[in-house]
C-alpha atoms as a PDB file:
ATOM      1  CA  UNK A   1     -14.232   4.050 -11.906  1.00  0.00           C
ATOM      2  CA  UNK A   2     -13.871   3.972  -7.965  1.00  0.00           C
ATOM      3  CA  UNK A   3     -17.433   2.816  -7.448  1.00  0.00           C
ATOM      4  CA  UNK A   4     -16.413  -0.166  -9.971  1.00  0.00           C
ATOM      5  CA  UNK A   5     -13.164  -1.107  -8.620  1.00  0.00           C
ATOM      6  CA  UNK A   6     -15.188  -1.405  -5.281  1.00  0.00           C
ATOM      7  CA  UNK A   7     -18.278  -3.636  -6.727  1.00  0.00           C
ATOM      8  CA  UNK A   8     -15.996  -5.649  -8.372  1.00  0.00           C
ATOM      9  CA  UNK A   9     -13.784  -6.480  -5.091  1.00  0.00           C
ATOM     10  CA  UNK A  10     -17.632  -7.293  -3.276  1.00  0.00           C
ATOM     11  CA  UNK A  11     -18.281  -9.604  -6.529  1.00  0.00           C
ATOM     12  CA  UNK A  12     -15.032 -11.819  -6.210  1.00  0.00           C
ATOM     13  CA  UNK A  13     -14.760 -11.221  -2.409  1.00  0.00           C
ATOM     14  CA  UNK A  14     -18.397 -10.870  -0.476  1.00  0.00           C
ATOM     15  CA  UNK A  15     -21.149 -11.261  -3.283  1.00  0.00           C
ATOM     16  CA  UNK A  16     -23.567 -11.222  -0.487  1.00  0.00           C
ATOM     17  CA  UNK A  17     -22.803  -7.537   0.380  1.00  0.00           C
ATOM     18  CA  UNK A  18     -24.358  -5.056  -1.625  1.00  0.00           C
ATOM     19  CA  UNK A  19     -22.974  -1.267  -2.268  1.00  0.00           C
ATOM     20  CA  UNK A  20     -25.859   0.943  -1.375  1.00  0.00           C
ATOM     21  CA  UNK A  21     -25.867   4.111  -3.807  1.00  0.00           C
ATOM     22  CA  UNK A  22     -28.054   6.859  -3.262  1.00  0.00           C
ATOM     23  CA  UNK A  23     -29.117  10.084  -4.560  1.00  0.00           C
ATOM     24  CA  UNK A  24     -28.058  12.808  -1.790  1.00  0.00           C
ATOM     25  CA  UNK A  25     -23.726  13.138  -0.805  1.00  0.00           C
ATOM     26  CA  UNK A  26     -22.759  10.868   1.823  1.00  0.00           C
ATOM     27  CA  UNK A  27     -19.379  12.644   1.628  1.00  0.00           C
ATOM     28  CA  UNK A  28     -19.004  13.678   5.776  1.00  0.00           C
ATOM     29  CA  UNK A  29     -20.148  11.821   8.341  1.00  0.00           C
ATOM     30  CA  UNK A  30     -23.039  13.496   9.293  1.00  0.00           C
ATOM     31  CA  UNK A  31     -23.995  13.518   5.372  1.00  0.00           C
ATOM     32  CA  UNK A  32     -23.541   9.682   5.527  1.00  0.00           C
ATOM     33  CA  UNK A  33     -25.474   9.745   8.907  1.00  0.00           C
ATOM     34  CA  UNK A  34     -28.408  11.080   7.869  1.00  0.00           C
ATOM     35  CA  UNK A  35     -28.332   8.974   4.594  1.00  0.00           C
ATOM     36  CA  UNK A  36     -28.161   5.979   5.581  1.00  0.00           C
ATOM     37  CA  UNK A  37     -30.547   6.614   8.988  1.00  0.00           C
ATOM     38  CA  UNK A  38     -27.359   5.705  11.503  1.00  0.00           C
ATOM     39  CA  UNK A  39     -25.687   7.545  14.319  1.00  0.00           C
ATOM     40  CA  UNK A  40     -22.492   9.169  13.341  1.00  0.00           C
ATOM     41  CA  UNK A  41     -20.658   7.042  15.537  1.00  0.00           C
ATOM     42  CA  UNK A  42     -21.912   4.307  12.890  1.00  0.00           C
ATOM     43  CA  UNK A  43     -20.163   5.388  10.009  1.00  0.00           C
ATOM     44  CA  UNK A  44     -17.156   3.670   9.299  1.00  0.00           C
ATOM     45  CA  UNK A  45     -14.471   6.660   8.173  1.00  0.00           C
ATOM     46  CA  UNK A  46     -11.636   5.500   6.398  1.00  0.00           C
ATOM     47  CA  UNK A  47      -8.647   8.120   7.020  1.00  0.00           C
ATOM     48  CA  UNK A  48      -5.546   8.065   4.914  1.00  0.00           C
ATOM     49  CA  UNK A  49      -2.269   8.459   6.476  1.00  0.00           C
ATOM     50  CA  UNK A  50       1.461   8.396   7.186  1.00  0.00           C
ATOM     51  CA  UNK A  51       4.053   7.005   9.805  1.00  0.00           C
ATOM     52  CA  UNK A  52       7.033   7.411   8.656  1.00  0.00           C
ATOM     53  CA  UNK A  53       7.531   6.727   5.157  1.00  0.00           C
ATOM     54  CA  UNK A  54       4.711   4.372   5.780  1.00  0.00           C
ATOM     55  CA  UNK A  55       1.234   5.015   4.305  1.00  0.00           C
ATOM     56  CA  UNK A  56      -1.668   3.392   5.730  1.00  0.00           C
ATOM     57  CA  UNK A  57      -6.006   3.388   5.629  1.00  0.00           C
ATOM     58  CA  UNK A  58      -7.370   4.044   9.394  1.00  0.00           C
ATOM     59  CA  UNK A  59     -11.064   2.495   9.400  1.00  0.00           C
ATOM     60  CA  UNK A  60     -12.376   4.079  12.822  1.00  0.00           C
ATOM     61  CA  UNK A  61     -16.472   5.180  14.106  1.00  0.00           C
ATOM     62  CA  UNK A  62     -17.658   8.437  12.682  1.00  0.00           C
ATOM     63  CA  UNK A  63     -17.210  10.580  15.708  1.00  0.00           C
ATOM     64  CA  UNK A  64     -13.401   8.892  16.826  1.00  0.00           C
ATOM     65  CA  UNK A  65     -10.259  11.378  16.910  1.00  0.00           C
ATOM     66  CA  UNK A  66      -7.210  10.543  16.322  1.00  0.00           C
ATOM     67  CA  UNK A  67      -4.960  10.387  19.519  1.00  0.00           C
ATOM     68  CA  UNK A  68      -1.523  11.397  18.514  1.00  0.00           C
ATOM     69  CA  UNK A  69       0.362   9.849  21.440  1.00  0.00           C
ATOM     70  CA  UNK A  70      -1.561   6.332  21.088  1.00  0.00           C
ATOM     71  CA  UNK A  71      -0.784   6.717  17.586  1.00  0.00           C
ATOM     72  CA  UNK A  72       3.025   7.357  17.854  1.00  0.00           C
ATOM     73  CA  UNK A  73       3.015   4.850  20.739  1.00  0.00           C
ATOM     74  CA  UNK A  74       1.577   2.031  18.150  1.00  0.00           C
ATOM     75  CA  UNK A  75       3.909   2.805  15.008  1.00  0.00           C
ATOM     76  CA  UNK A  76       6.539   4.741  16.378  1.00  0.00           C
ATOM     77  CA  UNK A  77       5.946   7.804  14.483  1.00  0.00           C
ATOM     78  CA  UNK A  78       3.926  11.187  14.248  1.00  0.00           C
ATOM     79  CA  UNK A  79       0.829  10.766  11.787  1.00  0.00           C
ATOM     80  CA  UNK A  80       0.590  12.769   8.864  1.00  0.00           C
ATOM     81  CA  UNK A  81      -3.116  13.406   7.008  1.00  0.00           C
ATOM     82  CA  UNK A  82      -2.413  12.828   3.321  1.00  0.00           C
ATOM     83  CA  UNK A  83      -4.104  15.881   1.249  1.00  0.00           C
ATOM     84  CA  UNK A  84      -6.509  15.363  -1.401  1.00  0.00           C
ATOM     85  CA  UNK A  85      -4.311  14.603  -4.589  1.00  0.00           C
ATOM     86  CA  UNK A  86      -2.069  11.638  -2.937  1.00  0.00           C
ATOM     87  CA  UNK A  87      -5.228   9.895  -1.025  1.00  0.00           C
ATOM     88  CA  UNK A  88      -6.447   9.954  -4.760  1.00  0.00           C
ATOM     89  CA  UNK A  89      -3.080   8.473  -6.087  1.00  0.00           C
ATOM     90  CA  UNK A  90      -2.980   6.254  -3.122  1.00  0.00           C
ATOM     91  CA  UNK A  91      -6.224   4.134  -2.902  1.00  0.00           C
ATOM     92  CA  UNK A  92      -8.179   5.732  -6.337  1.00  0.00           C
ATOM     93  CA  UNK A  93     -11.067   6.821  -4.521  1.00  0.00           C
ATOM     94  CA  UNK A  94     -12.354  10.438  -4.108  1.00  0.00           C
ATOM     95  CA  UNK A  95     -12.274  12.336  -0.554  1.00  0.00           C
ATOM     96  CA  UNK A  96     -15.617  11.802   0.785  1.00  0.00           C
ATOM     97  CA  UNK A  97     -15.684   7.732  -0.824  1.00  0.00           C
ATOM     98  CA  UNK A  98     -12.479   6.558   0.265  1.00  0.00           C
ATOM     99  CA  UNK A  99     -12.820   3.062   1.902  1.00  0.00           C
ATOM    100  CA  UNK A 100     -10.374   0.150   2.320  1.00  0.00           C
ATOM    101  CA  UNK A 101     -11.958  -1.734  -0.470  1.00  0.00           C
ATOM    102  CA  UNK A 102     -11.147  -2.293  -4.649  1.00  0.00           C
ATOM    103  CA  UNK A 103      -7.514  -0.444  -3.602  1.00  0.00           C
ATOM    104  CA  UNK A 104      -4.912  -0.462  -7.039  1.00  0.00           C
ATOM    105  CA  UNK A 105      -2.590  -1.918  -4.797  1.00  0.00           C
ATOM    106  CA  UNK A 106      -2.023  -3.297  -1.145  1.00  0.00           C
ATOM    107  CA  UNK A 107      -1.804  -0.358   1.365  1.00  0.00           C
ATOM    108  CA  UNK A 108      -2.050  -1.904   5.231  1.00  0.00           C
ATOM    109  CA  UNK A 109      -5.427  -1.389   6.488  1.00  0.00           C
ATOM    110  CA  UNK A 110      -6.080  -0.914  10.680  1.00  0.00           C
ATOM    111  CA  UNK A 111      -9.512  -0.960  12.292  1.00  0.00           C
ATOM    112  CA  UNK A 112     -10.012   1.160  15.395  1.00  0.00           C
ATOM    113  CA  UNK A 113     -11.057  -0.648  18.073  1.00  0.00           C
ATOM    114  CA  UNK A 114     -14.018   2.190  18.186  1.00  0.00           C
ATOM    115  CA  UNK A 115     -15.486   0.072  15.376  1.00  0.00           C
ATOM    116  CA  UNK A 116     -16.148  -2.878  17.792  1.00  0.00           C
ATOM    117  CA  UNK A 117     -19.052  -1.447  20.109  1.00  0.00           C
ATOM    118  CA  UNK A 118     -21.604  -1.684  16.730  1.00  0.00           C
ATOM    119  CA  UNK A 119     -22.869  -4.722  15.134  1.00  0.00           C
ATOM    120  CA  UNK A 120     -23.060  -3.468  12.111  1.00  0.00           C
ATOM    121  CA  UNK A 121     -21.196  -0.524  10.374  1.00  0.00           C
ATOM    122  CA  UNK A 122     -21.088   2.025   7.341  1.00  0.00           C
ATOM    123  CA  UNK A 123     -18.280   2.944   5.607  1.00  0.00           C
ATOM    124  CA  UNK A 124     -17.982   4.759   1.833  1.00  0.00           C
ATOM    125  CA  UNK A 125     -17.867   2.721  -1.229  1.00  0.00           C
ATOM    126  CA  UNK A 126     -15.439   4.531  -3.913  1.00  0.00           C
ATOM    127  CA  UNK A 127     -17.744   7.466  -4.457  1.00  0.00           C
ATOM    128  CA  UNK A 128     -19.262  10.528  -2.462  1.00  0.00           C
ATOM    129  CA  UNK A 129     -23.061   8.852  -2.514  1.00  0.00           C
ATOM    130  CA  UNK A 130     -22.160   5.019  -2.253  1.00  0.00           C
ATOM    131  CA  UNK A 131     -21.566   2.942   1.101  1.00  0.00           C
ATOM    132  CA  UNK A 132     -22.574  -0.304   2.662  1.00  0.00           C
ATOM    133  CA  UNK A 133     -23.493  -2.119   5.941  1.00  0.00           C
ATOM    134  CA  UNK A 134     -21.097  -4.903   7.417  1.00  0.00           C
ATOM    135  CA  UNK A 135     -20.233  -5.776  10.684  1.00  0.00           C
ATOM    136  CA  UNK A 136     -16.967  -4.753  12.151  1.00  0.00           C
ATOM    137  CA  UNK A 137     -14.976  -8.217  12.114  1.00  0.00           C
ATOM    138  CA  UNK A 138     -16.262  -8.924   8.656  1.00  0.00           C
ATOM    139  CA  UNK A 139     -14.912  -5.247   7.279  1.00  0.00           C
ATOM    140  CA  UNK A 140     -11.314  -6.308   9.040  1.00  0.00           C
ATOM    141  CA  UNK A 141     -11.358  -9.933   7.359  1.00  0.00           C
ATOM    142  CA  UNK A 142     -12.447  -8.954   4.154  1.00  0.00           C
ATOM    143  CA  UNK A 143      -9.323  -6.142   4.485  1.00  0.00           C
ATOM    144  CA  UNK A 144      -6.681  -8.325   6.006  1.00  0.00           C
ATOM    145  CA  UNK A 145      -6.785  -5.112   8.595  1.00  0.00           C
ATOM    146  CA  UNK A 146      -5.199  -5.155  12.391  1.00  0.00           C
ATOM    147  CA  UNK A 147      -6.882  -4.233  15.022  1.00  0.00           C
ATOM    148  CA  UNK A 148      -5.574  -1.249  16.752  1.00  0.00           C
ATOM    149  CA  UNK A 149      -6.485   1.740  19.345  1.00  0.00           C
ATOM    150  CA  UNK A 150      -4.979   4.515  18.150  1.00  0.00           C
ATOM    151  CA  UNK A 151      -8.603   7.094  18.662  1.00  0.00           C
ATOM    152  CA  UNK A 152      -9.872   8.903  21.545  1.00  0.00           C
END
């Protein structure tokens, strides 16, 4: 269902972008990585999180951490990881295929400004073995996502 929420959203939106699905889990970075023949850094993680009563998708390069004090300094509050069963709820893709794209509903979406250094990017598409390539200001268009620098 993810996977089709997410192919639908690239056929109204970006019918020029195609989901890439292939046989071996490109669930963690490094799975994704080695998948899709990319650094780490390369693969666009999508992180699912709370400020606040706020929940929110963080797009940011494979290998960024979170910094907690540019984080609280950008939305005034302490993040909070969302476990398994509400990032579910929240954008209807499984851990390991969440991406900021075919969401049920709006949730705000910020790209890292780790994203920027690449010309071309790879995060999930709705499932554990499905992603694509697109360059870092098209992924933040095609979101409606803000710019922010909120990784080490």
């Amino acid at each position: 269902m993810s996977l089709e929420t997410v192919r639908a959203f690239f056929a109204q939106n970006a019918p020029d972008i195609e989901v890439i699905v292939t046989e071996e889990s490109s669930a963690t970075v490094d799975l994704a990585a080695a998948a899709h023949g990319v650094e780490p850094a390369q693969i666009a993680k999508t992180i699912c999180l709370r400020a606040g009563d706020a929940a929110m998708l963080l797009v940011a390069a494979g290998t960024a951490r979170l910094d907690n004090r540019k984080f609280k300094d950008a939305f005034s509050a302490k993040p909070r990881m969302l476990g398994a069963e509400d990032v579910v709820a929240l954008t209807s893709h499984p851990v390991g295929g969440v991406c900021p794209f075919g969401l049920p509903g709006p949730i705000p979406v910020y790209c890292d400004v780790s994203l920027k250094r690449f010309t071309e990017v790879v995060p999930a598409a709705g499932a554990i073995n499905a992603a694509l390539r697109i360059t870092p200001e098209r992924l933040a268009e095609l979101t409606a996502a803000e710019w922010v620098d909120v990784c080490q």
